[in-house]
N, C-alpha and C. Protein backbone atom coordinates (compact mmCIF):
# COMPACT_ATOMS: atom_id res chain seq x y z
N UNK A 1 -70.60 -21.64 30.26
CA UNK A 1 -69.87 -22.24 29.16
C UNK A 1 -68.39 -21.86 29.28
N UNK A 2 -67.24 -22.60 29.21
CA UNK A 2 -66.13 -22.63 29.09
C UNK A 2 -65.71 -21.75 27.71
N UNK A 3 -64.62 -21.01 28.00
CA UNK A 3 -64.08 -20.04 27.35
C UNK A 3 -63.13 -20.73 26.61
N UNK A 4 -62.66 -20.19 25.34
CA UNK A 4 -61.49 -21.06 24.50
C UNK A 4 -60.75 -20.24 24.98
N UNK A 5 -59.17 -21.10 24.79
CA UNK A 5 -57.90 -20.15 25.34
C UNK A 5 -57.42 -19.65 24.30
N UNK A 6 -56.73 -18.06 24.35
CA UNK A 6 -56.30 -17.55 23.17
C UNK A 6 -54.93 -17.52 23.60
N UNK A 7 -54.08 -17.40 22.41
CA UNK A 7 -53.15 -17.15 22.68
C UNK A 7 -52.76 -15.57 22.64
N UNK A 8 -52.73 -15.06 23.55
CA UNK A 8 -52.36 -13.66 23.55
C UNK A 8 -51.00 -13.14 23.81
N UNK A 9 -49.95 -14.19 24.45
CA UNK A 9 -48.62 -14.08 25.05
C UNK A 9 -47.60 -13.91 23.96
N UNK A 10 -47.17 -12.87 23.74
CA UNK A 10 -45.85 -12.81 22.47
C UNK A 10 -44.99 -13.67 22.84
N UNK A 11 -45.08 -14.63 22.99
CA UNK A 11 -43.65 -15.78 22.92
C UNK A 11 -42.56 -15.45 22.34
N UNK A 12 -42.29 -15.93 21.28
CA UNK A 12 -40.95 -14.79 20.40
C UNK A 12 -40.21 -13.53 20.85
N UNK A 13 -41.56 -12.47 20.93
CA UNK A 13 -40.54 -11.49 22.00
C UNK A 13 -40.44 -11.56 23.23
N UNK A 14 -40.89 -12.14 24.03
CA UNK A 14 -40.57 -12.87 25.59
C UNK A 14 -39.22 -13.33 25.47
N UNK A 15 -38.99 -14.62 24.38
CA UNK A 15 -37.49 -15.32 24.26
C UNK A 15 -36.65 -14.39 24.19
N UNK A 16 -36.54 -13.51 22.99
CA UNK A 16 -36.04 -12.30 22.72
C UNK A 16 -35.29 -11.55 24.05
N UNK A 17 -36.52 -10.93 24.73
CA UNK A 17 -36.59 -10.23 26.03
C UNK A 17 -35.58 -11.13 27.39
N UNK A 18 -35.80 -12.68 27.08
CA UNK A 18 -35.29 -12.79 28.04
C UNK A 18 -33.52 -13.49 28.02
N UNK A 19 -33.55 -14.00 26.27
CA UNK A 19 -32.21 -14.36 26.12
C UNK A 19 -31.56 -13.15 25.99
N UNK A 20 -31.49 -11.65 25.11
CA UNK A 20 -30.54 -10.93 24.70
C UNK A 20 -30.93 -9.71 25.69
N UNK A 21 -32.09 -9.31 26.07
CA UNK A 21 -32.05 -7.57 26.69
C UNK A 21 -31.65 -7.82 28.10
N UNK A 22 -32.27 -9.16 28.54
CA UNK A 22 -31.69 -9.47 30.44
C UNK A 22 -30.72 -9.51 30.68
N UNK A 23 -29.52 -10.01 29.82
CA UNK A 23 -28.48 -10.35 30.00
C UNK A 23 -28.28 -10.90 31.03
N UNK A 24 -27.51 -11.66 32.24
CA UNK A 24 -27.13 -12.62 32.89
C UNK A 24 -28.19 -12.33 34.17
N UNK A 25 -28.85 -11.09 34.03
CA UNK A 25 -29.93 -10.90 35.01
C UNK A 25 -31.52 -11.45 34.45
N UNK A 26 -31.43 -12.76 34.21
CA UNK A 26 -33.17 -13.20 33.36
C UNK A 26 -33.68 -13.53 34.80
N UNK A 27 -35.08 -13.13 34.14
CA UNK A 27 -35.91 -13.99 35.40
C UNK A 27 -37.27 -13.50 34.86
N UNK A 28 -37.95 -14.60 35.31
CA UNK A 28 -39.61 -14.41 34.50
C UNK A 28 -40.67 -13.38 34.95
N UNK A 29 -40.23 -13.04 36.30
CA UNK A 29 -41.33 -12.23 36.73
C UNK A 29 -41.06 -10.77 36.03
N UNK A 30 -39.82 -10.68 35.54
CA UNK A 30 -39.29 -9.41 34.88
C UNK A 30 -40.53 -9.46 33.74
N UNK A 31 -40.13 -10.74 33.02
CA UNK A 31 -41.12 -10.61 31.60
C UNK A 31 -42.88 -10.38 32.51
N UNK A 32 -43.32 -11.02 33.13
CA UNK A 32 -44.42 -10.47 33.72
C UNK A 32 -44.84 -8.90 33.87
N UNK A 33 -44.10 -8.43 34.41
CA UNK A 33 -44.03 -6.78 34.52
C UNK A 33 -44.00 -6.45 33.36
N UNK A 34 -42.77 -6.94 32.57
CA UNK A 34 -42.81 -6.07 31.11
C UNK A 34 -44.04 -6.10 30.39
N UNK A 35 -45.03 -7.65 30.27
CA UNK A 35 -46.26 -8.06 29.92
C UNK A 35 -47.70 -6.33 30.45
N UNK A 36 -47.13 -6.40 31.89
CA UNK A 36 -48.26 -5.57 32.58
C UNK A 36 -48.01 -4.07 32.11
N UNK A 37 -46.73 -3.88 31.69
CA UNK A 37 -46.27 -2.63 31.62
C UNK A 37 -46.64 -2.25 29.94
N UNK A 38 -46.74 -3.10 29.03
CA UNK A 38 -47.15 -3.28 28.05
C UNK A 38 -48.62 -3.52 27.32
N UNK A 39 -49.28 -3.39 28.23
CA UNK A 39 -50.79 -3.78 28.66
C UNK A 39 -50.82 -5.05 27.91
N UNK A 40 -50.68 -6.29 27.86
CA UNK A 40 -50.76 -7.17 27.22
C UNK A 40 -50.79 -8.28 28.69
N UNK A 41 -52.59 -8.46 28.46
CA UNK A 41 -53.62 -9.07 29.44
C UNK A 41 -54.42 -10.12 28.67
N UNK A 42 -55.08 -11.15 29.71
CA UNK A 42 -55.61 -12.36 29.18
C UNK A 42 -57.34 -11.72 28.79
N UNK A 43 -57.96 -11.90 27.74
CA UNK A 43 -58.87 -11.06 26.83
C UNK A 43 -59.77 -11.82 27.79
N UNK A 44 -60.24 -12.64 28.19
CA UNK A 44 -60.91 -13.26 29.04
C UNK A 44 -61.37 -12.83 30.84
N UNK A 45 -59.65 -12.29 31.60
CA UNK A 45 -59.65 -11.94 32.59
C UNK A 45 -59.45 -10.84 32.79
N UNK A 46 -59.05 -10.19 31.47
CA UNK A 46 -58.24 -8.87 31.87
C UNK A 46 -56.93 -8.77 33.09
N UNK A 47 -56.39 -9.72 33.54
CA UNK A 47 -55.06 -9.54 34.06
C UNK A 47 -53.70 -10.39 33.15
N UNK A 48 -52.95 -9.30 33.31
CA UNK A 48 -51.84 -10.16 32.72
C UNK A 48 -51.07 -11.16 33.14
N UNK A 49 -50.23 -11.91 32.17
CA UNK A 49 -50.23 -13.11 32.57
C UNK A 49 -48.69 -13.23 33.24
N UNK A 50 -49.13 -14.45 34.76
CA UNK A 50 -48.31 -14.77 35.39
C UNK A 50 -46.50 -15.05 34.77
N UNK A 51 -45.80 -14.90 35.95
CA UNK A 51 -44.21 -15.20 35.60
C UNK A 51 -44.60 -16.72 35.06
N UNK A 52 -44.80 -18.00 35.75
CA UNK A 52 -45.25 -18.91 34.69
C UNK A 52 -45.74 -19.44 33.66
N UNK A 53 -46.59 -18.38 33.46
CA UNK A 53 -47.21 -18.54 31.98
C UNK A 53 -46.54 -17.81 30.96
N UNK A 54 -45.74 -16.92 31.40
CA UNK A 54 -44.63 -15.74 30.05
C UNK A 54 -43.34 -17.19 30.19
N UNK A 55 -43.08 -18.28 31.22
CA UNK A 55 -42.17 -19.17 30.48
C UNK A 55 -42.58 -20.18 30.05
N UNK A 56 -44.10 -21.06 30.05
CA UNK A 56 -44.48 -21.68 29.82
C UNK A 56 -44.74 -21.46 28.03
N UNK A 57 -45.33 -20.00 27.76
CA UNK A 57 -45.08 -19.75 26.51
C UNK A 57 -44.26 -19.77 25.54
N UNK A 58 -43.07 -19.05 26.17
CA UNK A 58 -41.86 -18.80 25.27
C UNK A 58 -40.94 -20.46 24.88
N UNK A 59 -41.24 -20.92 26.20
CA UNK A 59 -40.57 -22.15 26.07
C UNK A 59 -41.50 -23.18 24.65
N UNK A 60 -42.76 -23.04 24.96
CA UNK A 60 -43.42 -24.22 23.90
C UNK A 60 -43.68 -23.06 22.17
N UNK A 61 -42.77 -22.15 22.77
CA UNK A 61 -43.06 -21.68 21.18
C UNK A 61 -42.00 -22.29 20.95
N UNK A 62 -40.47 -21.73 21.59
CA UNK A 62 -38.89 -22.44 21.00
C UNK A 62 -38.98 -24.18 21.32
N UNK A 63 -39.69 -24.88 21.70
CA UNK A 63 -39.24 -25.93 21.44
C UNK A 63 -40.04 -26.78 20.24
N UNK A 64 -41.06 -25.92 19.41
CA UNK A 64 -41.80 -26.00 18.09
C UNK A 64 -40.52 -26.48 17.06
N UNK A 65 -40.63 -27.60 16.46
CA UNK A 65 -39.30 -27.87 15.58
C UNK A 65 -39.55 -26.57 14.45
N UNK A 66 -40.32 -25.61 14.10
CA UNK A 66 -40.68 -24.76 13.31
C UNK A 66 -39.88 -23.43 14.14
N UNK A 67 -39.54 -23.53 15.30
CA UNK A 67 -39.30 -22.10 16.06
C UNK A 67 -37.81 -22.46 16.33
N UNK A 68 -36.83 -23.16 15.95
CA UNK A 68 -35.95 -24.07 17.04
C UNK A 68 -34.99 -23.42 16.45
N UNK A 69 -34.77 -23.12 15.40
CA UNK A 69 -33.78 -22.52 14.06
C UNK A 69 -33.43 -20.98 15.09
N UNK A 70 -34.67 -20.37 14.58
CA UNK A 70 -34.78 -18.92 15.63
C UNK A 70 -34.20 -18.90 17.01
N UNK A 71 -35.21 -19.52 17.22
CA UNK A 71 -34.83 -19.46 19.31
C UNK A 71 -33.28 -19.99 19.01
N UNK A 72 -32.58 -20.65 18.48
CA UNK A 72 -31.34 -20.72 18.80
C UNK A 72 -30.58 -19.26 18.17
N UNK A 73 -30.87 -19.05 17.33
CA UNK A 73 -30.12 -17.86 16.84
C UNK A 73 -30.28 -16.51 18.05
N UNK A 74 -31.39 -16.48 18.63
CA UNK A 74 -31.94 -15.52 19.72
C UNK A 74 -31.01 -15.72 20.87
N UNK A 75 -30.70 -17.36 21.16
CA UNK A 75 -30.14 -17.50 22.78
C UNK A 75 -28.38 -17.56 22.48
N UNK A 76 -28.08 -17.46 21.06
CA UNK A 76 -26.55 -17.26 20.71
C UNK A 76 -26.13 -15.73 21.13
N UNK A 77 -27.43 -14.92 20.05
CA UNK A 77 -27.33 -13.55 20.23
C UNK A 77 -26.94 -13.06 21.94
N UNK A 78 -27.82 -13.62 22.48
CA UNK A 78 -27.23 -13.03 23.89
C UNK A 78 -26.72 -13.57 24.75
N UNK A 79 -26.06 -14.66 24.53
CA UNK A 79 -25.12 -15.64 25.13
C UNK A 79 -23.27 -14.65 24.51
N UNK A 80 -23.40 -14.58 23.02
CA UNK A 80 -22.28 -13.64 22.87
C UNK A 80 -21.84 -12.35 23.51
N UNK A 81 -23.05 -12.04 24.28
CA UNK A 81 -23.12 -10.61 24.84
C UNK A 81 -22.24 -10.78 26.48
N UNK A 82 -21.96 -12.40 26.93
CA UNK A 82 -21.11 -12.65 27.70
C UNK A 82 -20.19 -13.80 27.45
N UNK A 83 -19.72 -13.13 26.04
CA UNK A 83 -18.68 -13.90 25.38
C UNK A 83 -18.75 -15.78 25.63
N UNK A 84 -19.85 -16.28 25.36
CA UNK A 84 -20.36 -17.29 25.56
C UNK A 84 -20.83 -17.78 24.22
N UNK A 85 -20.98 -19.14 24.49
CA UNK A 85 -22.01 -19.90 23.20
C UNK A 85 -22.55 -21.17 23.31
N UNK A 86 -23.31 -21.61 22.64
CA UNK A 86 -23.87 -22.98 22.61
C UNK A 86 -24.12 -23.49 21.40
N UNK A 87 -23.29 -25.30 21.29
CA UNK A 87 -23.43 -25.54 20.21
C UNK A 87 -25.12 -25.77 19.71
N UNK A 88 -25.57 -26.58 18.76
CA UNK A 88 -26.99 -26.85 18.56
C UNK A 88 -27.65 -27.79 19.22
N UNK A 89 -26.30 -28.78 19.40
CA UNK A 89 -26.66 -29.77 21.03
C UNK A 89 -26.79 -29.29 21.99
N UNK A 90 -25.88 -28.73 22.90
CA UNK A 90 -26.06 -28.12 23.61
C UNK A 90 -27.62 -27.65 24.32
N UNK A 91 -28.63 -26.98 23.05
CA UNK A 91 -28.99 -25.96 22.70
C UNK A 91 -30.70 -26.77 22.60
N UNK A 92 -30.69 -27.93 21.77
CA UNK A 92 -31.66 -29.10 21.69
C UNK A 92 -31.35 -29.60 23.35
N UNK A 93 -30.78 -30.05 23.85
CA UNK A 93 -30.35 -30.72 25.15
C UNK A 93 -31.59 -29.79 26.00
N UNK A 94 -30.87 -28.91 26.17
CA UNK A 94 -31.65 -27.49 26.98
C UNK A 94 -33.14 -27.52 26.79
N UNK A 95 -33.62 -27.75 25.31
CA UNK A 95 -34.97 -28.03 25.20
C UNK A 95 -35.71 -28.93 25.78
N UNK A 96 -35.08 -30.00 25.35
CA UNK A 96 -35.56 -31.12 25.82
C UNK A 96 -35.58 -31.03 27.45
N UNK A 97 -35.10 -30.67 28.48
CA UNK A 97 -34.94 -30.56 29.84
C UNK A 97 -36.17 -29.55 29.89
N UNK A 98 -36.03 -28.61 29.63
CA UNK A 98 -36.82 -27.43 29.91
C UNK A 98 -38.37 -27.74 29.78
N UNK A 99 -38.78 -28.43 29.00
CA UNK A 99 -39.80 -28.75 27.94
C UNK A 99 -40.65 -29.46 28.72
N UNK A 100 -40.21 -30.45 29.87
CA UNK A 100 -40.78 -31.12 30.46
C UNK A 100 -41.57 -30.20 31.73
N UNK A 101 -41.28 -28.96 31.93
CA UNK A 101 -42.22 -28.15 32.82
C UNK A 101 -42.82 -27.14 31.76
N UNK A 102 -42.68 -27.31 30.81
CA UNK A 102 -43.79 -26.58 29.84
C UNK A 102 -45.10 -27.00 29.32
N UNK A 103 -44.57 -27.88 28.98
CA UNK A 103 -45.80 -29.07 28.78
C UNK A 103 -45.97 -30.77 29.91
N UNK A 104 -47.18 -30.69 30.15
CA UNK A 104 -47.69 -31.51 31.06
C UNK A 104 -48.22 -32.94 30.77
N UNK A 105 -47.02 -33.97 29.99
CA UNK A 105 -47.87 -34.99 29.02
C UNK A 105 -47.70 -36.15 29.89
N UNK A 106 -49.21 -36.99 29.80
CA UNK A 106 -50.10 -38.11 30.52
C UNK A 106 -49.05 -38.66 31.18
N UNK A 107 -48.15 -39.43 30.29
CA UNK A 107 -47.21 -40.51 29.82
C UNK A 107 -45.73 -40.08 29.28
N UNK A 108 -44.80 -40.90 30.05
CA UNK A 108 -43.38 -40.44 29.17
C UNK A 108 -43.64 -41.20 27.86
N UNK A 109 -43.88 -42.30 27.84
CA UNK A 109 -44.23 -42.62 25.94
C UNK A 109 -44.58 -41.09 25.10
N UNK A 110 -45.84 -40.60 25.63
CA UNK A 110 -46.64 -39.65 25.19
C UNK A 110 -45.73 -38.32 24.94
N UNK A 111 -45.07 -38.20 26.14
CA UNK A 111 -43.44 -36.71 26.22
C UNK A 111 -42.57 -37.27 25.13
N UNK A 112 -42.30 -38.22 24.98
CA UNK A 112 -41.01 -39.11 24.08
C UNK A 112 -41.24 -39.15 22.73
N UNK A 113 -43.01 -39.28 22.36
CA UNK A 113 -43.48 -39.31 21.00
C UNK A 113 -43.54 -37.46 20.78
N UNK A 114 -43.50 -36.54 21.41
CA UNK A 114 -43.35 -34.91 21.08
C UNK A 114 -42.30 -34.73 21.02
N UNK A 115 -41.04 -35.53 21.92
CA UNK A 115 -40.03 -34.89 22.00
C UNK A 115 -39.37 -35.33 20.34
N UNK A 116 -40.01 -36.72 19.91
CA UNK A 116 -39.02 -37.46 18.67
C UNK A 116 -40.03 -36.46 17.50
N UNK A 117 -40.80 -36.14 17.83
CA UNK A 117 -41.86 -34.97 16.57
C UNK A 117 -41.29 -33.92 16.51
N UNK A 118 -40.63 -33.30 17.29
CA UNK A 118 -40.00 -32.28 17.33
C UNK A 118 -38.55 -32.39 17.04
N UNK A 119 -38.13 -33.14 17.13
CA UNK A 119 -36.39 -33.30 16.42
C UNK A 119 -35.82 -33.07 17.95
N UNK A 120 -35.96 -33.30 19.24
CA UNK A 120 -35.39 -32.94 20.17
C UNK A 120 -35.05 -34.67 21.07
N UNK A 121 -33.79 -34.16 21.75
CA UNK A 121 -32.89 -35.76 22.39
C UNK A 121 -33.84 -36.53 23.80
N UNK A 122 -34.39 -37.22 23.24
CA UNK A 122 -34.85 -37.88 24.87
C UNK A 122 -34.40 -37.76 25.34
């Protein structure tokens, strides 16, 4: 019998981890390690989860029109840390690009009807 998937991946503090503590050094396999170093493993396999799956997470939590407020306040926070910024376009833009290797949908109709549910720019 097939196992349900849990969500076990802190998304939120992944974003966190990888917009403000990496600073201009991000990269996912970092959050991987931090995951393993943290014991925070798939309850199913007991191994923790891949550099793809710590961005596959973080990304479909911030591009949640419920998470979008946050995750931008998170990627300002450490964008200022190299005297940098992004407006909210900017910022939606980025989502929308990113979003399309986070989630895997049938049909661009199908990507286009999440992306307009979510408040984000085709």
């Amino acid at each position: 019998m097939r196992k349900l998937k849990v969500d076990y991946i802190p998304a939120e503090t992944l974003w966190r981890i990888y917009w403000v503590d990496m600073g201009t050094a991000r990269s996912t396999p970092k959050l991987s390690r931090w995951c393993l170093a943290n014991n925070i493993v798939n309850p199913n396999t007991q191994k923790p989860p891949g550099a793809g799956s710590c961005y596959k997470a973080m990304i479909r939590w911030a591009a949640k029109a419920e998470n979008q407020e946050l995750a931008y306040k998170i990627v300002n926070e450490g964008l200022a840390n190299n005297a940098d910024f992004w407006t909210k376009e900017d910022f939606l833009q980025y989502l929308a690009t990113v979003v399309r290797g986070a989630y895997q949908h049938k049909t661009d109709k199908k990507r286009e009807m999440w992306l307009k549910r979510n408040g984000l720019p085709s």
